[in-house]
N, C-alpha and C. Protein backbone atom coordinates (compact mmCIF):
# COMPACT_ATOMS: atom_id res chain seq x y z
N UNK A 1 -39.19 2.26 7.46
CA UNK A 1 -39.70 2.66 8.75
C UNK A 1 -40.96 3.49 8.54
N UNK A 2 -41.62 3.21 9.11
CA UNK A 2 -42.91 4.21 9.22
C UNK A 2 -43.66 4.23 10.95
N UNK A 3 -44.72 5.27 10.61
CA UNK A 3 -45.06 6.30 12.16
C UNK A 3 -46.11 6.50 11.81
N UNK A 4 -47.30 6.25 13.13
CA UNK A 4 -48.22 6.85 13.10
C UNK A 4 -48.51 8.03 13.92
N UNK A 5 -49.02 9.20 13.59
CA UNK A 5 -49.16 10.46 13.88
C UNK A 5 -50.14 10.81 14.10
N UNK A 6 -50.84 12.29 15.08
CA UNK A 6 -51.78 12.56 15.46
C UNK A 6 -51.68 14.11 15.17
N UNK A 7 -52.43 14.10 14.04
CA UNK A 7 -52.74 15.91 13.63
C UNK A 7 -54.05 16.08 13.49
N UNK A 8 -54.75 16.92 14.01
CA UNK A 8 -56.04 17.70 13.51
C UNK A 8 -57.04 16.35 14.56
N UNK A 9 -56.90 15.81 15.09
CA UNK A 9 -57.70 14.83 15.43
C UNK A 9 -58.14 13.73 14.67
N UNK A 10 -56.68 13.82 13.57
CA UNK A 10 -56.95 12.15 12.69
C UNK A 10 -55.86 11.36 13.00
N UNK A 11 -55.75 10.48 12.79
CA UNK A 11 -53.96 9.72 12.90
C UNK A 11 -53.51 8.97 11.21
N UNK A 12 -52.87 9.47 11.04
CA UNK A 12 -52.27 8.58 9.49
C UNK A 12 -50.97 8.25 9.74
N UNK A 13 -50.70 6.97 8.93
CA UNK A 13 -50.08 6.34 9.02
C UNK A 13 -48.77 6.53 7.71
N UNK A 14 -47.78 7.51 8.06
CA UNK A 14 -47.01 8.03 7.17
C UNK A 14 -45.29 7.29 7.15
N UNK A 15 -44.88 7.07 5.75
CA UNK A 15 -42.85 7.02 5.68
C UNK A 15 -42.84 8.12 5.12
N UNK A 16 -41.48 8.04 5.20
CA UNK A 16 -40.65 9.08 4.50
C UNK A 16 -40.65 9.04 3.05
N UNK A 17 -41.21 9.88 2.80
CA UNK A 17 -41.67 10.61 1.36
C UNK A 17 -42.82 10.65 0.68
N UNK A 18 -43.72 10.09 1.83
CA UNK A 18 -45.05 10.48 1.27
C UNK A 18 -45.83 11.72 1.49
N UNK A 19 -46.99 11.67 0.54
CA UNK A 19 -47.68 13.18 0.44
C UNK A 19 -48.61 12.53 1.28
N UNK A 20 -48.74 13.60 1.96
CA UNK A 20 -50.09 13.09 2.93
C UNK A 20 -50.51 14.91 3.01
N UNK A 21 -52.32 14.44 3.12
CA UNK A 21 -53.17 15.44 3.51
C UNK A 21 -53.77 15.62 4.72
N UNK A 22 -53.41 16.24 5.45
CA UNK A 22 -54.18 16.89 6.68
C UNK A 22 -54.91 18.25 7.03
N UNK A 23 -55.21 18.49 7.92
CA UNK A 23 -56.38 19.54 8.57
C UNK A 23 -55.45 20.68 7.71
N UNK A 24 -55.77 22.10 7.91
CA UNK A 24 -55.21 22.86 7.45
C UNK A 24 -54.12 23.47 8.74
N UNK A 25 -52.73 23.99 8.44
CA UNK A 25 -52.10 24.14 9.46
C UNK A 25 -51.55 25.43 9.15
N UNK A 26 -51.10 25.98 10.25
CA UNK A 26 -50.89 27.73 9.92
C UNK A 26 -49.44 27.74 9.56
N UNK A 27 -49.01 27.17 8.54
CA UNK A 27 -47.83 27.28 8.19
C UNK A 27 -47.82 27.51 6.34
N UNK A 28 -46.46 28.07 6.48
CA UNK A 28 -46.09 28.95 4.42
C UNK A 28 -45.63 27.85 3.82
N UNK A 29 -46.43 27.88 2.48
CA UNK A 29 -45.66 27.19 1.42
C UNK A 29 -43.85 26.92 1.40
N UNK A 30 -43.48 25.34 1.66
CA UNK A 30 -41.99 25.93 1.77
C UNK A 30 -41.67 25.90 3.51
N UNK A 31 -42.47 25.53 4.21
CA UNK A 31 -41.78 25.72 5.77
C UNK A 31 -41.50 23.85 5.92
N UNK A 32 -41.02 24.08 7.47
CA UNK A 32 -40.68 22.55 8.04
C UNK A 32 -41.66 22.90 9.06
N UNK A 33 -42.73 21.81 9.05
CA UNK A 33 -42.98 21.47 10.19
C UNK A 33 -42.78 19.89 11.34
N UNK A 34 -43.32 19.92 12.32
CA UNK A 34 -42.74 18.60 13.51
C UNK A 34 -43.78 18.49 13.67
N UNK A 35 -44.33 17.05 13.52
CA UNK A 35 -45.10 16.34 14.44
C UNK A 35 -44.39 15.61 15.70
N UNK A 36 -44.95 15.98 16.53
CA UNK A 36 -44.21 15.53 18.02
C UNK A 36 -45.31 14.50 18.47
N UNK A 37 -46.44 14.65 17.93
CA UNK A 37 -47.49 13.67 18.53
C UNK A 37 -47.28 12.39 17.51
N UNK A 38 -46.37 11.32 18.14
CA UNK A 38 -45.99 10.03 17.02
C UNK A 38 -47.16 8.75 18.59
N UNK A 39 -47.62 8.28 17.87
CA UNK A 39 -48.12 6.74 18.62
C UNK A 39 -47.83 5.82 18.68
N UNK A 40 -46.77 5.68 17.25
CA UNK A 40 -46.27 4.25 17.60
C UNK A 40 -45.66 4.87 15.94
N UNK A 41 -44.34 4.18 15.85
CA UNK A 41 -42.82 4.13 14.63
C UNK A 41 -43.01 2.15 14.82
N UNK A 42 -42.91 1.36 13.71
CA UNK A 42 -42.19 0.62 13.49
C UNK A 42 -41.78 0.14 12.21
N UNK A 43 -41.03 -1.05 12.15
CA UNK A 43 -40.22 -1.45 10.67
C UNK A 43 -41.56 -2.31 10.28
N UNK A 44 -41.13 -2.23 8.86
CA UNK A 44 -42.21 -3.16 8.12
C UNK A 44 -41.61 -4.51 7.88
N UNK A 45 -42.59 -5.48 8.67
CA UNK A 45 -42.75 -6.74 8.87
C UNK A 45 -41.65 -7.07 9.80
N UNK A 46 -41.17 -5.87 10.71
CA UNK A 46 -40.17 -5.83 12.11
C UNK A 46 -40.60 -5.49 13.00
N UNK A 47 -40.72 -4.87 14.81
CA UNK A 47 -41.00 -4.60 15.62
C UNK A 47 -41.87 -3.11 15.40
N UNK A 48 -42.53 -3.38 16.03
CA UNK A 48 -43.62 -2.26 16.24
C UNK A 48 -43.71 -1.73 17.90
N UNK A 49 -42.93 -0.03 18.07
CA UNK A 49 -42.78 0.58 19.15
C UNK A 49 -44.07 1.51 19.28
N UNK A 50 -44.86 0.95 20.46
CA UNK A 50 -46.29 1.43 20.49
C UNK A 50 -46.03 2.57 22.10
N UNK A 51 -46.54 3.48 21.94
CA UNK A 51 -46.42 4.28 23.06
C UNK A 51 -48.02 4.15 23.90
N UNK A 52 -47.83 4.98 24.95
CA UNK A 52 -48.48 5.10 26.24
C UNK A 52 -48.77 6.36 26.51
N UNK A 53 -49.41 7.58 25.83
CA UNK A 53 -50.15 6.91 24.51
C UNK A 53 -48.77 7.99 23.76
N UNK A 54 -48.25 8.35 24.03
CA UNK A 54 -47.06 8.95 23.21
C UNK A 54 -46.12 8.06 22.89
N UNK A 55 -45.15 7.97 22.04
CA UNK A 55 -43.75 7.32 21.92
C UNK A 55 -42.38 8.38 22.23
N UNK A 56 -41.56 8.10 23.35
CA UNK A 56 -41.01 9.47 23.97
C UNK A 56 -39.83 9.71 23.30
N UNK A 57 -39.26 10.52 22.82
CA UNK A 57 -38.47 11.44 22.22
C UNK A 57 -39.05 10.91 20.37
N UNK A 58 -39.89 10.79 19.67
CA UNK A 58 -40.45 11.05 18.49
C UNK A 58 -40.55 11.38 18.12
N UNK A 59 -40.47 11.94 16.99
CA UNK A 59 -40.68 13.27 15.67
C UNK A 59 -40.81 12.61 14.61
N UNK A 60 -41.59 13.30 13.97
CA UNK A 60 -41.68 13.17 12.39
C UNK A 60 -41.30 14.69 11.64
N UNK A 61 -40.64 15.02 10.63
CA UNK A 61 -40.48 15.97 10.22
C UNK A 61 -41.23 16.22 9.11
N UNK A 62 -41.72 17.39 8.66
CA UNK A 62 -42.63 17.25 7.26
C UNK A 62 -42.15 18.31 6.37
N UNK A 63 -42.18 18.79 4.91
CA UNK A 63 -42.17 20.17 4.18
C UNK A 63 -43.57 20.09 3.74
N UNK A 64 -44.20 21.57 4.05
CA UNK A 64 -45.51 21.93 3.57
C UNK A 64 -45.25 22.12 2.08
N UNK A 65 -45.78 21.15 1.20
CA UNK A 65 -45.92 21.63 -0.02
C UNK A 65 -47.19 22.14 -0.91
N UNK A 66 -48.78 22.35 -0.25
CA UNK A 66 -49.39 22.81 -0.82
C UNK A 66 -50.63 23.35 0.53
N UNK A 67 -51.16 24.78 0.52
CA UNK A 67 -52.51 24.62 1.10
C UNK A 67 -53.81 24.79 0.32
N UNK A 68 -54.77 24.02 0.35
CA UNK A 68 -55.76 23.90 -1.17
C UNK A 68 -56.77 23.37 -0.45
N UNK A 69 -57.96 23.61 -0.48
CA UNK A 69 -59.49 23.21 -0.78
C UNK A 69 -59.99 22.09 -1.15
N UNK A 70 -60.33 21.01 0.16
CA UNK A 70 -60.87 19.62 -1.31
C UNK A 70 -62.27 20.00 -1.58
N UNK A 71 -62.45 19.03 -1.89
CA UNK A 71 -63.49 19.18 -2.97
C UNK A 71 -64.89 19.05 -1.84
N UNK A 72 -65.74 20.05 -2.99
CA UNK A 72 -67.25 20.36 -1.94
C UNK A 72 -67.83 19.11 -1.89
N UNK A 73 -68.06 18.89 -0.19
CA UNK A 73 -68.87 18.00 -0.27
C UNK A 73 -70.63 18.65 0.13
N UNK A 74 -71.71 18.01 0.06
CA UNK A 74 -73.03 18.54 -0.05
C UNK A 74 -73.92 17.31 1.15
N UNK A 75 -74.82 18.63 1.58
CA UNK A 75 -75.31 17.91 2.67
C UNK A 75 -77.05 18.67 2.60
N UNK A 76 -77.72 17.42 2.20
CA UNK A 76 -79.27 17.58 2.14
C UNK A 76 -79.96 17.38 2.77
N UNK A 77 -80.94 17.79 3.61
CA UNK A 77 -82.16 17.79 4.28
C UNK A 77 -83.44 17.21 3.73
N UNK A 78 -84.42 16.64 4.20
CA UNK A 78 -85.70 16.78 3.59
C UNK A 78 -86.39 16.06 4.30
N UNK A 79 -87.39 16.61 4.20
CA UNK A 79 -89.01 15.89 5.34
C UNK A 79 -89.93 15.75 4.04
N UNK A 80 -90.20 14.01 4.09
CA UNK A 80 -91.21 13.47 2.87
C UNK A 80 -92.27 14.25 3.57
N UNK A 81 -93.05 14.42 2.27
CA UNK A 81 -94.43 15.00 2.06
C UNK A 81 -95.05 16.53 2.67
N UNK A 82 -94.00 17.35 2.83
CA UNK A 82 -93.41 18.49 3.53
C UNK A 82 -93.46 19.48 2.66
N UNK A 83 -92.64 19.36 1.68
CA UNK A 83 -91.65 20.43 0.92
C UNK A 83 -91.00 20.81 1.59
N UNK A 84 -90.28 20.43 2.54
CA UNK A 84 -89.39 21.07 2.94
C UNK A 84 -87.98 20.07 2.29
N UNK A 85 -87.28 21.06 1.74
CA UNK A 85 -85.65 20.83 1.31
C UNK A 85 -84.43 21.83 1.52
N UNK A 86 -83.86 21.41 2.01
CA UNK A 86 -82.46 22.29 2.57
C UNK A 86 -80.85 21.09 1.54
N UNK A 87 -80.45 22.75 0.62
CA UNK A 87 -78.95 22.04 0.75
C UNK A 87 -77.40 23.04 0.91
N UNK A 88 -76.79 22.69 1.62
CA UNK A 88 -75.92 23.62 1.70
C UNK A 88 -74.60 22.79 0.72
N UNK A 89 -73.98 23.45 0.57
CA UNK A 89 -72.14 22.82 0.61
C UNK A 89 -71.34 23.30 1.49
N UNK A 90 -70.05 22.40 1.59
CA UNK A 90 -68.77 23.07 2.53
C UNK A 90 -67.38 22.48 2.31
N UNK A 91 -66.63 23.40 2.17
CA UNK A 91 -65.10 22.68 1.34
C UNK A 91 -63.98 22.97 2.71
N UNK A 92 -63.86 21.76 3.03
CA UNK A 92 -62.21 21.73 3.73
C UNK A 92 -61.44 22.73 3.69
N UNK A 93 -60.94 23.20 4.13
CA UNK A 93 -59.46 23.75 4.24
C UNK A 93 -58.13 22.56 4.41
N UNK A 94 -57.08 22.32 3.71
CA UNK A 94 -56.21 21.32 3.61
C UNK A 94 -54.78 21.64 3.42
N UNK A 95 -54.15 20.91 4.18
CA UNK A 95 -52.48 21.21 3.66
C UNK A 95 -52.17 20.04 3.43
N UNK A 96 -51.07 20.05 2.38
CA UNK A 96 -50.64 18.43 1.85
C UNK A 96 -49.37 19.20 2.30
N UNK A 97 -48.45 18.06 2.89
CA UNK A 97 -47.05 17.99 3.45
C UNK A 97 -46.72 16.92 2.82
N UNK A 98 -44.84 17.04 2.26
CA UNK A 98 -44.23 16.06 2.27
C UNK A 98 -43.00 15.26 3.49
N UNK A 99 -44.00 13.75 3.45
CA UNK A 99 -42.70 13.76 5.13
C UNK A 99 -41.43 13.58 4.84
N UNK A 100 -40.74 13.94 5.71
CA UNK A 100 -39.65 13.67 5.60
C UNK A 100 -39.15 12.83 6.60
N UNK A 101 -38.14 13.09 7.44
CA UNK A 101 -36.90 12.19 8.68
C UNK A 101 -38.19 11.69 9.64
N UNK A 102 -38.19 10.41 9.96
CA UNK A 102 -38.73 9.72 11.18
C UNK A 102 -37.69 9.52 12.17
N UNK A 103 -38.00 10.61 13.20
CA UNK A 103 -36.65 9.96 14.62
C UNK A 103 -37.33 9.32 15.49
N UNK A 104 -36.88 8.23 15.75
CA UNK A 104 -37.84 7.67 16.95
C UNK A 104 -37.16 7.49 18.32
């Protein structure tokens, strides 16, 4: 069984027991959290329950197992024949959860 979910303003497409990375969430190493925002649960290569735009009584359950930093990404500026060059960096904030129970 697997669920697609809506955290941070992305949707991934998670089963039970995968690591998945999302936005950073205000929760401790070691907690449970609920996704209540599910879009659609179905079986693989079985029915697919698509909501409007929710799927009603849905959960996904998760354990936070890490919050960590990806990696810098870099963002450059430049106007040919100028000199002008600008570069900054900026690193994510991230929590990786492991999911757990899909209720649909």
């Amino acid at each position: 069984m697997y669920a697609i979910i809506k955290t941070g303003g992305k949707q991934y497409k998670v089963k039970s027991g995968d690591l998945v990375e999302v936005e950073k969430l205000d929760a401790e190493v070691g907690a449970k959290v609920n996704f209540a925002e599910v879009l659609a649960v179905g079986e693989e290569g079985g029915a697919l329950n698509v909501g409007s735009p929710l799927v009603a009584g849905a959960s996904v359950e998760a354990e936070v197992v890490d919050q960590f930093r990806a990696k810098k990404v870099w963002a450059f500026k430049m106007k040919r024949r100028k000199g002008y060059r600008r570069t900054i960096g900026h690193r994510q904030n991230l929590t990786r959860v492991k999911i757990g129970d899909i209720k649909a």
